[in-house]
Each structure stands twice: as structure tokens, then as C-alpha cells.
C-alpha atoms as a PDB file:
ATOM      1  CA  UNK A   1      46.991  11.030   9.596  1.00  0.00           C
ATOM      2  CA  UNK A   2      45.709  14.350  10.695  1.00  0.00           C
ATOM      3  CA  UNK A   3      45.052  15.809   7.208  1.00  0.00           C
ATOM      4  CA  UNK A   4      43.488  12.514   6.467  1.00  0.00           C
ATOM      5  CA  UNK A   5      40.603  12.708   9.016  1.00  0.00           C
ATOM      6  CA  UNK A   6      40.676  16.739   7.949  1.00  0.00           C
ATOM      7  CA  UNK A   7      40.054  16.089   4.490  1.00  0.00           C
ATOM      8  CA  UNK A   8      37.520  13.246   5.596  1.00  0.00           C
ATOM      9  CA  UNK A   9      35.760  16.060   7.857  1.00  0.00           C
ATOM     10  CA  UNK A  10      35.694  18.432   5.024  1.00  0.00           C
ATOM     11  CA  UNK A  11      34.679  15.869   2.383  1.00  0.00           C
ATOM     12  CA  UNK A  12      31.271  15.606   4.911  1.00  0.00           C
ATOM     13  CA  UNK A  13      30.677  18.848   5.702  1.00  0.00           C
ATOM     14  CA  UNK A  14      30.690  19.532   1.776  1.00  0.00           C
ATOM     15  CA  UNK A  15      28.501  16.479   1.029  1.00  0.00           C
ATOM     16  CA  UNK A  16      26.229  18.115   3.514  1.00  0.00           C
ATOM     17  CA  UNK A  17      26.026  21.274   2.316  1.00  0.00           C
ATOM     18  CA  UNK A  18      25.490  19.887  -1.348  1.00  0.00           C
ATOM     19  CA  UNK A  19      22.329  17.677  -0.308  1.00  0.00           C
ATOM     20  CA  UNK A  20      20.778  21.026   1.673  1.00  0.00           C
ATOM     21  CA  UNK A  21      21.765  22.891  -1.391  1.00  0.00           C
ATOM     22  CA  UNK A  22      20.210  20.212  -3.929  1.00  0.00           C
ATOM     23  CA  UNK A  23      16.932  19.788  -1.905  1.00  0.00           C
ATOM     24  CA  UNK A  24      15.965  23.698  -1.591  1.00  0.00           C
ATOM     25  CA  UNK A  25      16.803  24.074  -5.073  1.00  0.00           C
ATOM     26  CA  UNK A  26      14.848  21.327  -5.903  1.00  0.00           C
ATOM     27  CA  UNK A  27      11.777  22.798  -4.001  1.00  0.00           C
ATOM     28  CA  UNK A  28      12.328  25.924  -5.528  1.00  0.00           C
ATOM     29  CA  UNK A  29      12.044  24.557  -8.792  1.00  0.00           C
ATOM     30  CA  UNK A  30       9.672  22.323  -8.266  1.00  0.00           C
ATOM     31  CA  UNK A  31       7.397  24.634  -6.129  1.00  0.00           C
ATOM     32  CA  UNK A  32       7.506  27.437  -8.814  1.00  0.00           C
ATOM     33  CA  UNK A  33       6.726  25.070 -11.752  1.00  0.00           C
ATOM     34  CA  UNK A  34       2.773  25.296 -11.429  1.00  0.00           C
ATOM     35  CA  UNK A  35       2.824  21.355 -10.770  1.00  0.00           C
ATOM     36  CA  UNK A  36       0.757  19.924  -9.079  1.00  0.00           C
ATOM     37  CA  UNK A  37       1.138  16.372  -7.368  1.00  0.00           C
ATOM     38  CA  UNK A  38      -1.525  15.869  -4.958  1.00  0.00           C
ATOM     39  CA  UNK A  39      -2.012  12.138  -5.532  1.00  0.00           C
ATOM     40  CA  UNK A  40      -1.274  10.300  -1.372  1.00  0.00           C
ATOM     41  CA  UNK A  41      -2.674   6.753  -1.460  1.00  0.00           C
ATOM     42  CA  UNK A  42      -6.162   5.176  -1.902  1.00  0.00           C
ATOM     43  CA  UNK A  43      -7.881   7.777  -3.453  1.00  0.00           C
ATOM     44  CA  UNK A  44      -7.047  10.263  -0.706  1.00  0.00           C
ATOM     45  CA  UNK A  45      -5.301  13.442  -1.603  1.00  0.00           C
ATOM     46  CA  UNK A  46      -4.295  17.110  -1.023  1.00  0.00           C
ATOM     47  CA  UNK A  47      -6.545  19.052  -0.835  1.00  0.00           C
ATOM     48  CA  UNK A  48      -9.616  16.937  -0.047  1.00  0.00           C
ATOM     49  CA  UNK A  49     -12.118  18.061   2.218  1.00  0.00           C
ATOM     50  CA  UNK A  50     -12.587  16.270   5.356  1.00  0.00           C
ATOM     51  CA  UNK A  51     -16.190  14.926   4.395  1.00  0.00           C
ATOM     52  CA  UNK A  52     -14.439  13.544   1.236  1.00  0.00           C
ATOM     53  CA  UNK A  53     -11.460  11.529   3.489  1.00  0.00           C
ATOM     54  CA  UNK A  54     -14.036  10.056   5.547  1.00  0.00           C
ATOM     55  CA  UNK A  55     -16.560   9.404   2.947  1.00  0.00           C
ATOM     56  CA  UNK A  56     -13.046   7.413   1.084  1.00  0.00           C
ATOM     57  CA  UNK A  57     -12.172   5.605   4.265  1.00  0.00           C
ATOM     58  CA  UNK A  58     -15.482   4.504   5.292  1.00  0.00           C
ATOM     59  CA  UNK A  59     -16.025   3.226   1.656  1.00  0.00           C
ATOM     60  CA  UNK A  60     -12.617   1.408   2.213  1.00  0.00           C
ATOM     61  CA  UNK A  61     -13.535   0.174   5.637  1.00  0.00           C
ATOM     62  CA  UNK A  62     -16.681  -1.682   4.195  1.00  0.00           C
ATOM     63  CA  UNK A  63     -14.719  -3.674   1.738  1.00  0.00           C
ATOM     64  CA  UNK A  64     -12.247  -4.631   4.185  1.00  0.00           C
ATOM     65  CA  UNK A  65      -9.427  -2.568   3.231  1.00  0.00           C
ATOM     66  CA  UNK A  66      -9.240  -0.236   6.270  1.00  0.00           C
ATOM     67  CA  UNK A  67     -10.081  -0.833   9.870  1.00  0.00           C
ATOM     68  CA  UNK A  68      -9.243   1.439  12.793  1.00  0.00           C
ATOM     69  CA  UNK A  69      -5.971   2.296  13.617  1.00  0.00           C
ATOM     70  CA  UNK A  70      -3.545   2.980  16.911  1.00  0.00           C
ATOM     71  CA  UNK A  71      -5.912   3.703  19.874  1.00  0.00           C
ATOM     72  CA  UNK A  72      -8.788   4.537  17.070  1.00  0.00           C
ATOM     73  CA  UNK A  73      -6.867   7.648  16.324  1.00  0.00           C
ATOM     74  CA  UNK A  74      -5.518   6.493  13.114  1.00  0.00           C
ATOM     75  CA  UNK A  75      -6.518   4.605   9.720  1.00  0.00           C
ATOM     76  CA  UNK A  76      -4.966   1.385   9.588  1.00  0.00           C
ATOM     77  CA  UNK A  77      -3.788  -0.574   6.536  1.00  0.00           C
ATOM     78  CA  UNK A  78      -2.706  -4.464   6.354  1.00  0.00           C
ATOM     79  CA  UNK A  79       0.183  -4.891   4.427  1.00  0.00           C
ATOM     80  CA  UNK A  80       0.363  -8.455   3.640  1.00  0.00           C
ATOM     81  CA  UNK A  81      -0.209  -9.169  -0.204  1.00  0.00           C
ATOM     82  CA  UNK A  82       3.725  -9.062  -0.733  1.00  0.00           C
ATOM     83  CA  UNK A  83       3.987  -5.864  -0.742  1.00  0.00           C
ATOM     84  CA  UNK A  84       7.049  -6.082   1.670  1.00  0.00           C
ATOM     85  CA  UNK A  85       9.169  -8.611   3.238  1.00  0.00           C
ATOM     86  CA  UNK A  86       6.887  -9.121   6.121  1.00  0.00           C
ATOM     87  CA  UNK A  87       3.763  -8.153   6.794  1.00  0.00           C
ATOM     88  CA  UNK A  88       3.378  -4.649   8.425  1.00  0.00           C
ATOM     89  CA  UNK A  89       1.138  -2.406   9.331  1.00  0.00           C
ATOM     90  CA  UNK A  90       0.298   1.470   8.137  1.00  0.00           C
ATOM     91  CA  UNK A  91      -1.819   3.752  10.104  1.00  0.00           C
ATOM     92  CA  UNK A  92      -1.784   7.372   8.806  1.00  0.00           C
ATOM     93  CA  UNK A  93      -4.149  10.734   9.356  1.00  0.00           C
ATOM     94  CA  UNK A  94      -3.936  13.567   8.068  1.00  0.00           C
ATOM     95  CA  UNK A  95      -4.287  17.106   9.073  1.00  0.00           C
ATOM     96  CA  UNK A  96      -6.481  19.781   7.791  1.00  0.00           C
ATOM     97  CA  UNK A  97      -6.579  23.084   7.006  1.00  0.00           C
ATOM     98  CA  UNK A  98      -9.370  25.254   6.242  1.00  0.00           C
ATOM     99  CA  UNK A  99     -11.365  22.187   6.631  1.00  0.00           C
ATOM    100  CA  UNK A 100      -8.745  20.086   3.516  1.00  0.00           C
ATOM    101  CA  UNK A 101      -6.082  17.902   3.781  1.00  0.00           C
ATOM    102  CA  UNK A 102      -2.609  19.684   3.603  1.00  0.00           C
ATOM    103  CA  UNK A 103      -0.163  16.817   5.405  1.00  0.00           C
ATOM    104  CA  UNK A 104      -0.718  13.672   6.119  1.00  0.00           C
ATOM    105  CA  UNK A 105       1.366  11.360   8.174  1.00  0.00           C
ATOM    106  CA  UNK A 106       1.984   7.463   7.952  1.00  0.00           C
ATOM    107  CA  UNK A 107       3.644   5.149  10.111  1.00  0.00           C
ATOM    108  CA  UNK A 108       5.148   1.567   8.974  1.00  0.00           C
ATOM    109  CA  UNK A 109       6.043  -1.261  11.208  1.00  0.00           C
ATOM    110  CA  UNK A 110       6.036  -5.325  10.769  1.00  0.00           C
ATOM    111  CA  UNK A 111       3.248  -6.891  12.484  1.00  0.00           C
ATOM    112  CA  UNK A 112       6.161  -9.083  14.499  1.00  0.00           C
ATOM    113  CA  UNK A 113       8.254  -6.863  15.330  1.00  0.00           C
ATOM    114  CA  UNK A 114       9.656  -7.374  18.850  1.00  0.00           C
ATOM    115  CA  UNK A 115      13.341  -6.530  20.457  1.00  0.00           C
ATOM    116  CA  UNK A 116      14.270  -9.807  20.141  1.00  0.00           C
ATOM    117  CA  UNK A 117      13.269  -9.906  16.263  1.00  0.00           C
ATOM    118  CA  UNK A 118      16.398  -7.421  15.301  1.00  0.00           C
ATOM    119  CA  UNK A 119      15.161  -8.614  11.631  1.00  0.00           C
ATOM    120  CA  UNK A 120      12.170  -6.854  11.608  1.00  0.00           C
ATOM    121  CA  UNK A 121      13.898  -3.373  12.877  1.00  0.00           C
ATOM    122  CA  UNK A 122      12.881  -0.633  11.257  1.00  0.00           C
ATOM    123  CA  UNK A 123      16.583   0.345   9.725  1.00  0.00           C
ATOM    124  CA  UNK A 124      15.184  -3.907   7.917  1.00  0.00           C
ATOM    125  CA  UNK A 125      11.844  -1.628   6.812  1.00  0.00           C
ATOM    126  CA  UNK A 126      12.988   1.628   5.872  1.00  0.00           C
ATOM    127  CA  UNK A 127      14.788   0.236   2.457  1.00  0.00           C
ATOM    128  CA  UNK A 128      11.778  -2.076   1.828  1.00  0.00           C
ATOM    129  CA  UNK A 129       9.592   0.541   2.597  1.00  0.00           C
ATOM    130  CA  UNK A 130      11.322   2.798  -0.218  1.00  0.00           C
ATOM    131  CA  UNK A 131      10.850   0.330  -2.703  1.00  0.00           C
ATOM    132  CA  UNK A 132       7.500   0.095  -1.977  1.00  0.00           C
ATOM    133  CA  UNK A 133       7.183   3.818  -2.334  1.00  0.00           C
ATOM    134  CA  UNK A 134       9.391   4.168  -5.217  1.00  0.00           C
ATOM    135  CA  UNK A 135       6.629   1.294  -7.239  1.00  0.00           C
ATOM    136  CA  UNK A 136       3.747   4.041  -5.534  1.00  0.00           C
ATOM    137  CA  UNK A 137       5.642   6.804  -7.003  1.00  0.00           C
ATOM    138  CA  UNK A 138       7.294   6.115  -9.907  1.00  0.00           C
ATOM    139  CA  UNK A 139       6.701   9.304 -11.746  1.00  0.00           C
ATOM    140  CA  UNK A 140       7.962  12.468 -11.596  1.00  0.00           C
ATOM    141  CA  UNK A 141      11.573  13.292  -9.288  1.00  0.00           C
ATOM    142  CA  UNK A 142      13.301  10.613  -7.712  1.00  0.00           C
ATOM    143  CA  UNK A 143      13.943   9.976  -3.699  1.00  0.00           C
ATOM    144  CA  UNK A 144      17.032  11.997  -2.803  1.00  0.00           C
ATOM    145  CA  UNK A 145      18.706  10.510   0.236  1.00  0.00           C
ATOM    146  CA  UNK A 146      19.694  13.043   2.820  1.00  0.00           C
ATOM    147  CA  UNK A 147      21.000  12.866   6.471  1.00  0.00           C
ATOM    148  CA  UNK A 148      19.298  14.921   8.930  1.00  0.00           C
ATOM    149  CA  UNK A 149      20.529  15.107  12.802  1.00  0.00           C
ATOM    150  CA  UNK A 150      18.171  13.636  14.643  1.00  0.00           C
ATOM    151  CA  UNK A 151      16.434  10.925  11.725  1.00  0.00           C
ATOM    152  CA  UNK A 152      19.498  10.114  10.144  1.00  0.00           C
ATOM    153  CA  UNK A 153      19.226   9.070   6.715  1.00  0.00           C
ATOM    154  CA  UNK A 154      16.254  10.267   5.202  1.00  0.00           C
ATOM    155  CA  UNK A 155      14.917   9.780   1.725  1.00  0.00           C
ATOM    156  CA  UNK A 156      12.502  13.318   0.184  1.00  0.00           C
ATOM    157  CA  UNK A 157      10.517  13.390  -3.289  1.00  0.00           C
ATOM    158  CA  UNK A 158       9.083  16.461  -3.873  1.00  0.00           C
ATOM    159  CA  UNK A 159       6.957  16.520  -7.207  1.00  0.00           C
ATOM    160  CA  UNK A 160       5.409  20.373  -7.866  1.00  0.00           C
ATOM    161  CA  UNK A 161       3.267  20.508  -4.616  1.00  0.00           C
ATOM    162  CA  UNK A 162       3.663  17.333  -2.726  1.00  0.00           C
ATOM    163  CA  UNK A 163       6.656  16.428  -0.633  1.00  0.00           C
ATOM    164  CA  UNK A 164       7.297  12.883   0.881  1.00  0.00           C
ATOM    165  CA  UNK A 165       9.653  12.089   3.368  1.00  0.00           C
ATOM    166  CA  UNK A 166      10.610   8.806   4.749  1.00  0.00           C
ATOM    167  CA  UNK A 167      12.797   8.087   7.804  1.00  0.00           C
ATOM    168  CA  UNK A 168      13.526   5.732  10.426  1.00  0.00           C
ATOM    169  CA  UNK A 169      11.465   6.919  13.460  1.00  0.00           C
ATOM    170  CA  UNK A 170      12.654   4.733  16.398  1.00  0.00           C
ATOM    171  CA  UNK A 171      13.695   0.724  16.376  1.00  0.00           C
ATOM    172  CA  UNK A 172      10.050   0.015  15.172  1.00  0.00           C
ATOM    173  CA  UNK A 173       8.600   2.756  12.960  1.00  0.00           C
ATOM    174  CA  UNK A 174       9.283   4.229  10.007  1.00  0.00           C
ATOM    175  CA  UNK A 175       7.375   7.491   9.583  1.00  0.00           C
ATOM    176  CA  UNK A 176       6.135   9.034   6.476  1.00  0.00           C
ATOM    177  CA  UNK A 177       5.471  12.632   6.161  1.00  0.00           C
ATOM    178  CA  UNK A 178       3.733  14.156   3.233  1.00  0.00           C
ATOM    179  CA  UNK A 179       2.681  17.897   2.803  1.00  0.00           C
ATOM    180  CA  UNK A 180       1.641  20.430   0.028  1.00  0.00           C
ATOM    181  CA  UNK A 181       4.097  22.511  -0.464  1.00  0.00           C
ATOM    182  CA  UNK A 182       2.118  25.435  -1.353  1.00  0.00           C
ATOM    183  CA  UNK A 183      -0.235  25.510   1.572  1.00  0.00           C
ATOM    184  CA  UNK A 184       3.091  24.919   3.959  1.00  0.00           C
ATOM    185  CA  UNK A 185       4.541  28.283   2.356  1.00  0.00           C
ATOM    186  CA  UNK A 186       1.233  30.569   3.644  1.00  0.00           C
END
């Protein structure tokens, strides 16, 4: 029984190992191949200037796509044209460098979520969610799943410049974190 569980431990450990191994490679390659992938959502992207994201979300906001997010310090987007199970909510912002975009982050939760709706959980959304993103990002490298410490499973993409990560945040939100490579390795 011993050598069963040791093997089992070792058999993780290894599986470990191979995912770190599989995702820095893949940045490597990725990273060094001159793609670039700076695409996000909505017409927003790496790279654009601030003027530029609020010019986009303004022009969003007057057709009734966009509306102020969490506590006005976010952008928030209605999901409910089927685009998942339930209807959710994204807000997202990103953060600039020299005055562009070089991350962005996005949160997802169902519009009903509540403790007592164990449903509408986020570990419900997260697989949805990936769907979702795997229809928004159908080109280029697939999600890799990966299991980090504190997030647990985790899913990255990581197309020449642009890496997107999706994990489970806390019962509610799933959190989305996108960056540009490039301007993350200065």
C-alpha cells in the first residue's frame, strides 16, 4: 500500500513538473516567434493607448453595450444573449504602461449567484466560461490546463505576445488575466 501512494506521489509531482515544463517552453517558443496576438475583446487590444480604450468604451457605452462597472472602477459587460448558462456579468480594466494597454483583467460571475445558489458557483462558471473563451479564441494554441497552489486548476493560452489565464478566483468569480508578453519581459 505504501509504494502505491509513493508511486501515486511521484506520478504528481512528475505531472507537475511536465505542465511547468510545457508552459515555459511554450512561452519561449511562442514569445521568440515574432507573433503577435494582441486581439482582447471588443475592439480593445494591446497596445492601445488610453485615449483609444476610452474613445472604444464610450462608443460601446452609447449603444448599450457597456455601462459602468464594480464601484465605477470597472467596465461592465451583460452576458445574457446565451453566451453562457446563466446570465453573468464581466467587468474588466486594464492597466497601462507608457500610457498603452499591456494587461488587462476580467472578472466573470452569474448575475444570481448567491451561497445558497451552489449552481451558479464559480467552479459551475469556470468550464462555461472556457468554452466561451475557447469560441473567442479559436485560433492559434490551445488552453493548457495547469494547477497552480493557490488557484487550483487553471487554464493559459499564450499566442506570440498575448497570454490568457483563467481561474477560479473565490466561490463567485472567475478571473481572467491577460498580458503582453513582451512588455511583461522589460
Amino acid at each position: 500500500m505504501k509504494v502505491f501512494f509513493f508511486i501515486a506521489a511521484l506520478s504528481f509531482i512528475i505531472s507537475c513538473n511536465n505542465d511547468a515544463n510545457d508552459y515555459e517552453s511554450l512561452m519561449a517558443k511562442e514569445v521568440s516567434s515574432g507573433k503577435r496576438a494582441d486581439s482582447l475583446f471588443f475592439g480593445i487590444y494591446l497596445g492601445m493607448t488610453s485615449k483609444q480604450f476610452f474613445t472604444q468604451c464610450w462608443q460601446l457605452n452609447k449603444q448599450g453595450i457597456f455601462t459602468d462597472g464594480n464601484n465605477n472602477t470597472a467596465v461592465l459587460y451583460k452576458l445574457n444573449k446565451n453566451e453562457l448558462k446563466y446570465p453573468a456579468s464581466m467587468n474588466f480594466y486594464p492597466e497601462f504602461r507608457e500610457n498603452k494597454i499591456y494587461k488587462m483583467w476580467a472578472t466573470f460571475q452569474y448575475d444570481g449567484w448567491a451561497p445558497w445558489n451552489k449552481h451558479m458557483y464559480s467552479d459551475s462558471l469556470l468550464p462555461e466560461l472556457l468554452k466561451l473563451y475557447k469560441t473567442w479564441y479559436s485560433s492559434g494554441n490551445p488552453f493548457i490546463e495547469m494547477h497552480d497552489k493557490e488557484r487550483g486548476t487553471i487554464y493559459v493560452k499564450v499566442d506570440g505576445n498575448r497570454r490568457i489565464i483563467i481561474g477560479r478566483y473565490n466561490d463567485m468569480i472567475v478571473k481572467v488575466d491577460y498580458a503582453d508578453l513582451l512588455v511583461d519581459k522589460q
